[in-house]
N, C-alpha and C. Protein backbone atom coordinates (compact mmCIF):
# COMPACT_ATOMS: atom_id res chain seq x y z
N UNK A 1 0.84 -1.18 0.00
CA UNK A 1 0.00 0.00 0.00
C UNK A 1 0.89 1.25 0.00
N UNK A 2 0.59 2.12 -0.69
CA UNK A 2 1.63 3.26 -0.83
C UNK A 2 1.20 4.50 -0.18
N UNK A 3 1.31 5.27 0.11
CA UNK A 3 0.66 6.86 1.25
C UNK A 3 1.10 7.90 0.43
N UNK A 4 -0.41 8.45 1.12
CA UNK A 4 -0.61 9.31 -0.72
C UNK A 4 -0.76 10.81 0.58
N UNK A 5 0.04 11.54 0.18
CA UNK A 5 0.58 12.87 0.51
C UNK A 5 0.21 14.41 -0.35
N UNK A 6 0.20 15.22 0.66
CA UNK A 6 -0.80 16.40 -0.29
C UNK A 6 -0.24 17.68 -0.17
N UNK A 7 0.08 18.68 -1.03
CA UNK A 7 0.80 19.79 -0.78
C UNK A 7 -0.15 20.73 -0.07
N UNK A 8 0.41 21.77 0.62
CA UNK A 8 -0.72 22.97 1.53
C UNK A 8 -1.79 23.54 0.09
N UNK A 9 -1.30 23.80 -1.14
CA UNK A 9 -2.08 24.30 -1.76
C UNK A 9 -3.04 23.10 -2.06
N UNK A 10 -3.14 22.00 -1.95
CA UNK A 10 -3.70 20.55 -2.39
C UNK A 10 -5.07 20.82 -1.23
N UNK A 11 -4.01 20.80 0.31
CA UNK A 11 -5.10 20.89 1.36
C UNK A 11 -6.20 22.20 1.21
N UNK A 12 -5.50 23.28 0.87
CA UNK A 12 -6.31 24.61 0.82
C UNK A 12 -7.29 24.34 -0.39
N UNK A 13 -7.06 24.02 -1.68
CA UNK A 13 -8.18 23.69 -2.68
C UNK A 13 -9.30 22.62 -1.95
N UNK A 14 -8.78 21.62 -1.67
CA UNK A 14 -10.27 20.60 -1.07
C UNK A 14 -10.74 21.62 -0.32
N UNK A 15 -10.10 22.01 0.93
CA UNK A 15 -11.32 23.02 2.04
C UNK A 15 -11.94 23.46 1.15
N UNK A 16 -11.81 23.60 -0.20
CA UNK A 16 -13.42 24.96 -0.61
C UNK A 16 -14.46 24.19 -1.14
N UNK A 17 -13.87 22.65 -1.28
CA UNK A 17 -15.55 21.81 -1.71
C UNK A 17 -16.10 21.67 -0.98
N UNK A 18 -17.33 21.22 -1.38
CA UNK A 18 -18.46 20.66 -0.06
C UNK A 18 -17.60 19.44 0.01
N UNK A 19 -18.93 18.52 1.05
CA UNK A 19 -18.24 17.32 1.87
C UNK A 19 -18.49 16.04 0.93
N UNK A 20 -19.26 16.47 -0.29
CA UNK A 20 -19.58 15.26 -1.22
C UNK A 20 -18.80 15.26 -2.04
N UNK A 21 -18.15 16.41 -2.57
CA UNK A 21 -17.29 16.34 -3.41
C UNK A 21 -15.89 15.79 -2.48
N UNK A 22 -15.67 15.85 -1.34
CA UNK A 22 -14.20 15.73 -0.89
C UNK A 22 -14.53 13.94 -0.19
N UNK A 23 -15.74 13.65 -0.47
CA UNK A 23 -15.96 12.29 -0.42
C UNK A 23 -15.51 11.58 -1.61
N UNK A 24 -16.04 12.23 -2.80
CA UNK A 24 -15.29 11.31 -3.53
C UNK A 24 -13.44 11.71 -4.06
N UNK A 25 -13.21 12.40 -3.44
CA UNK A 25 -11.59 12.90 -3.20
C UNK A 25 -11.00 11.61 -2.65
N UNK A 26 -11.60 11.42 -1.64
CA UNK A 26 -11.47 10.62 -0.83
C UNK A 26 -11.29 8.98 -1.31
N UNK A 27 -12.36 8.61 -1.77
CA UNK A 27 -12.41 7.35 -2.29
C UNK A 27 -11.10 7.02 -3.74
N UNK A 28 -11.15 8.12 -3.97
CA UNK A 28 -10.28 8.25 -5.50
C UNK A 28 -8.49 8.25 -4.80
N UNK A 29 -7.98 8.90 -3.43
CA UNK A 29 -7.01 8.73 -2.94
C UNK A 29 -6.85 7.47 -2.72
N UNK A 30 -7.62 6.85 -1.88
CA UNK A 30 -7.37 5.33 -1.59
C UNK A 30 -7.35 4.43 -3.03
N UNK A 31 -7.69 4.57 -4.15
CA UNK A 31 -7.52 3.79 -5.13
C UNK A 31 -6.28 4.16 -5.47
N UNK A 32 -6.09 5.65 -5.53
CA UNK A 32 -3.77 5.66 -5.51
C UNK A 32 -3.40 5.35 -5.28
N UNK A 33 -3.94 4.90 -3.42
CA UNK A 33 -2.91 3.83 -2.75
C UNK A 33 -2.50 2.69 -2.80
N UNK A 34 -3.67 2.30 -3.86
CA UNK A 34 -3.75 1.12 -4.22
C UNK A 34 -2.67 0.81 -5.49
N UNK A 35 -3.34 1.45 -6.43
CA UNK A 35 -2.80 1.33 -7.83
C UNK A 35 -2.43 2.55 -8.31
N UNK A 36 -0.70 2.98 -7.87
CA UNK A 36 -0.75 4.72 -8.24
C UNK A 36 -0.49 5.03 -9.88
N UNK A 37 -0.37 3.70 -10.81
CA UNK A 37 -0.22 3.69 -11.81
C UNK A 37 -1.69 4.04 -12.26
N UNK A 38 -2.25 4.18 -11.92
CA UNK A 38 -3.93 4.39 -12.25
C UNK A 38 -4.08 5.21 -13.19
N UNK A 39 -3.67 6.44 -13.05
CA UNK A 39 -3.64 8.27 -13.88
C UNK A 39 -2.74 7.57 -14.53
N UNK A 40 -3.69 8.94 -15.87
CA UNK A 40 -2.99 8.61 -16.74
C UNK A 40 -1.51 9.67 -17.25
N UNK A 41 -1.13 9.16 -18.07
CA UNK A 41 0.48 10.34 -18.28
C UNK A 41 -0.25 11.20 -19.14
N UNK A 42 -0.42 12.67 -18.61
CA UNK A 42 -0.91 13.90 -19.70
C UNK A 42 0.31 14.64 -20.05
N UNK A 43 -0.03 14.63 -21.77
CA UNK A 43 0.74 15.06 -22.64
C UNK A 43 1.51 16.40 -22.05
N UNK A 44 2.66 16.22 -21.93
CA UNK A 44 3.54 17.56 -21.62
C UNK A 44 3.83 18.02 -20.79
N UNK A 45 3.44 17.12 -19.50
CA UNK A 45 4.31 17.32 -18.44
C UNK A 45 4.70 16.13 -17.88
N UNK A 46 6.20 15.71 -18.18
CA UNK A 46 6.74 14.68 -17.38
C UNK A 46 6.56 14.13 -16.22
N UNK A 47 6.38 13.35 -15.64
CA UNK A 47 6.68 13.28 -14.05
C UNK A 47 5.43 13.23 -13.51
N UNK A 48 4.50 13.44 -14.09
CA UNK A 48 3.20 14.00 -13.35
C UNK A 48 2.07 13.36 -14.32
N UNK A 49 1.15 12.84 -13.34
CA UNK A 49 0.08 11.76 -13.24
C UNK A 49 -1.27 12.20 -13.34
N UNK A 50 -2.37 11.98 -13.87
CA UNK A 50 -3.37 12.84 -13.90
C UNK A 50 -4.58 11.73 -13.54
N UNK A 51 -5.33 11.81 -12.74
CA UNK A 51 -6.45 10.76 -12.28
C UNK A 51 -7.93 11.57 -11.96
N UNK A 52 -8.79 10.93 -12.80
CA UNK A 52 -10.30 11.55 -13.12
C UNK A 52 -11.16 11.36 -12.00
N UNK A 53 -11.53 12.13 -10.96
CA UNK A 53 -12.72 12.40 -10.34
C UNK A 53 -14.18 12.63 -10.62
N UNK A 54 -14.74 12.06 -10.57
CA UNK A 54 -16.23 12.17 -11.01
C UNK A 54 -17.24 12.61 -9.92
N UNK A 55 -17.37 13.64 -9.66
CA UNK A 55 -18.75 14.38 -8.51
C UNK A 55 -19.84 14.34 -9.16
N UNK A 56 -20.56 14.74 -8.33
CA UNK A 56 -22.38 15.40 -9.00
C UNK A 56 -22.10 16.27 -10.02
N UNK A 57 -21.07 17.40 -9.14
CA UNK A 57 -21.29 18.56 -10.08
C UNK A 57 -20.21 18.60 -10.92
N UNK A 58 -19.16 17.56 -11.72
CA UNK A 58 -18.69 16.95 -12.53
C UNK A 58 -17.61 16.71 -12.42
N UNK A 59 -16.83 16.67 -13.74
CA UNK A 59 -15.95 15.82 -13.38
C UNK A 59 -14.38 16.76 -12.99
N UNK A 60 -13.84 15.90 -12.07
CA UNK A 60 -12.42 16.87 -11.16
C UNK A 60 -11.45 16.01 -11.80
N UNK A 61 -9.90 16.52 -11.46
CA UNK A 61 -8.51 15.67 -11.78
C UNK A 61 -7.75 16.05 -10.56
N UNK A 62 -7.13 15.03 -10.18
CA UNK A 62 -5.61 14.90 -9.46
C UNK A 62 -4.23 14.95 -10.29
N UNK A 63 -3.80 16.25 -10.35
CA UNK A 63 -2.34 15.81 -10.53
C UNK A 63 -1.36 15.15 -9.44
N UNK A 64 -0.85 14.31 -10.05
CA UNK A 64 0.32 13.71 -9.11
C UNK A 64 1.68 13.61 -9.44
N UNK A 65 2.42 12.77 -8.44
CA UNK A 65 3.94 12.42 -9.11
C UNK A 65 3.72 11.07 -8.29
N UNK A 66 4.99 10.33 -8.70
CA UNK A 66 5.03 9.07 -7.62
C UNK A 66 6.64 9.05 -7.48
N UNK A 67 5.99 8.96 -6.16
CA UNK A 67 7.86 8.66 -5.30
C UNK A 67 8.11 7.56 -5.22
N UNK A 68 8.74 6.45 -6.41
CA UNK A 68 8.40 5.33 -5.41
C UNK A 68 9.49 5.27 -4.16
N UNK A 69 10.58 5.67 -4.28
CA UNK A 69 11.80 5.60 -2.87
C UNK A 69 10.97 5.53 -1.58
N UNK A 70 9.96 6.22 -1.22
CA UNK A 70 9.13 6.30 0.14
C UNK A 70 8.08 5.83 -0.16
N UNK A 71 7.34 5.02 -1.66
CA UNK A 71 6.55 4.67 -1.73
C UNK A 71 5.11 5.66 -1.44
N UNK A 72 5.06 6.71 -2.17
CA UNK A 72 4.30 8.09 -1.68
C UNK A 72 3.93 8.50 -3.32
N UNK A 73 2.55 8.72 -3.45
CA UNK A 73 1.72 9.41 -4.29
C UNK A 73 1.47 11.18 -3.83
N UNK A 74 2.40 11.74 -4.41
CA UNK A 74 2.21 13.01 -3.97
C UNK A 74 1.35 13.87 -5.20
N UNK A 75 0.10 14.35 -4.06
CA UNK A 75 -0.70 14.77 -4.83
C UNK A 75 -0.06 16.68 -4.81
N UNK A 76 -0.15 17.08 -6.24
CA UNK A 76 0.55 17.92 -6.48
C UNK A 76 -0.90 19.45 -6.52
N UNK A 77 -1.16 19.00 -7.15
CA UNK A 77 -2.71 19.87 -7.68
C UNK A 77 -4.20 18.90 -7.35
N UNK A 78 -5.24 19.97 -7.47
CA UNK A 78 -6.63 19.41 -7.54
C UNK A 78 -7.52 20.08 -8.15
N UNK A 79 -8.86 20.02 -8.69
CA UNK A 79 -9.53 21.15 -9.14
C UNK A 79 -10.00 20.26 -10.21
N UNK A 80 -11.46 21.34 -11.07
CA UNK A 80 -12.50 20.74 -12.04
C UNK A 80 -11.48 20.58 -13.27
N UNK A 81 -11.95 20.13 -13.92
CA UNK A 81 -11.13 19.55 -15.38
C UNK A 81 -11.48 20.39 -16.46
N UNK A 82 -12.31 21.73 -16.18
CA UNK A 82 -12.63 22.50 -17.00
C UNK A 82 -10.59 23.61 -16.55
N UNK A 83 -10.36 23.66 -15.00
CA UNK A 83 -9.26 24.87 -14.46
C UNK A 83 -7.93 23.59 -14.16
N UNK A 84 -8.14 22.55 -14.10
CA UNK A 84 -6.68 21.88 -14.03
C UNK A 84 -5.64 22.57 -14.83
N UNK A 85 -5.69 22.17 -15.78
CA UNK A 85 -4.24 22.08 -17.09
C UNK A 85 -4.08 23.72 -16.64
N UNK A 86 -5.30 24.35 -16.77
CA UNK A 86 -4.74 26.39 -16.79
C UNK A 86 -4.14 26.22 -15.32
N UNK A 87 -4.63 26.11 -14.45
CA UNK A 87 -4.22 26.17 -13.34
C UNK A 87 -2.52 25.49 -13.05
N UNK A 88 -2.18 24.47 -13.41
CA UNK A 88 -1.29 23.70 -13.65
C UNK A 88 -0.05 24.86 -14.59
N UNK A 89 -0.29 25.14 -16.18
CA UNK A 89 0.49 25.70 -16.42
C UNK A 89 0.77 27.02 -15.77
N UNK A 90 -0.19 27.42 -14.73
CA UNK A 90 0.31 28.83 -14.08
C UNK A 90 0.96 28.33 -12.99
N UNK A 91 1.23 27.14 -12.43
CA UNK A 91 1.77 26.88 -10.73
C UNK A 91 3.52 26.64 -11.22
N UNK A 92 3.62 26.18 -12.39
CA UNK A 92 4.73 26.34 -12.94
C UNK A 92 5.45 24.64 -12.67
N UNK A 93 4.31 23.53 -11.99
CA UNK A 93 5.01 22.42 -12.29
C UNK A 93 4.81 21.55 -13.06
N UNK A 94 6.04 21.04 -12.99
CA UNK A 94 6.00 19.72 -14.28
C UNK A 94 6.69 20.64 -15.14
């Protein structure tokens, strides 16, 4: 099982969902832990993992990386799949 780790900006984005959306945050972390090969590799940024969230009010992404040395899914970014990638090329990683 691998431990899936979250940056302060990771923690500060979930606080602004409701509790249904950070439910299925939730369920979608523990399947990282499971299988962090899960996400898929998005075009153009190396290193970094992208895994589809599905809410009510639609659909979200996890960027990640994987450490395996500590065996750690570090979740890098979060957010709707309409502001990922923009959001992403403004944080400046990958």
């Amino acid at each position: 099982m691998w431990r899936v780790e979250g940056t302060r900006r990771v923690a500060k984005r979930l606080a602004r969902f409701g509790r249904r959306i950070r439910e299925r945050y939730d369920r979608a972390f523990a399947r990282l832990a499971e299988d962090p090969l899960a996400g898929e590799l998005p075009s153009g940024y190396e290193g970094l993992r992208s895994f589809p969230v599905t809410t009510p009010g639609g659909e979200h992404r996890i960027i990640y990386q994987i450490k395996p040395e500590g065996q750690v899914v570090l979740v890098v970014l979060v957010g709707t799949r309409e502001e990922i990638y923009r959001l992403l090329e403004r944080s400046g990683i990958g």
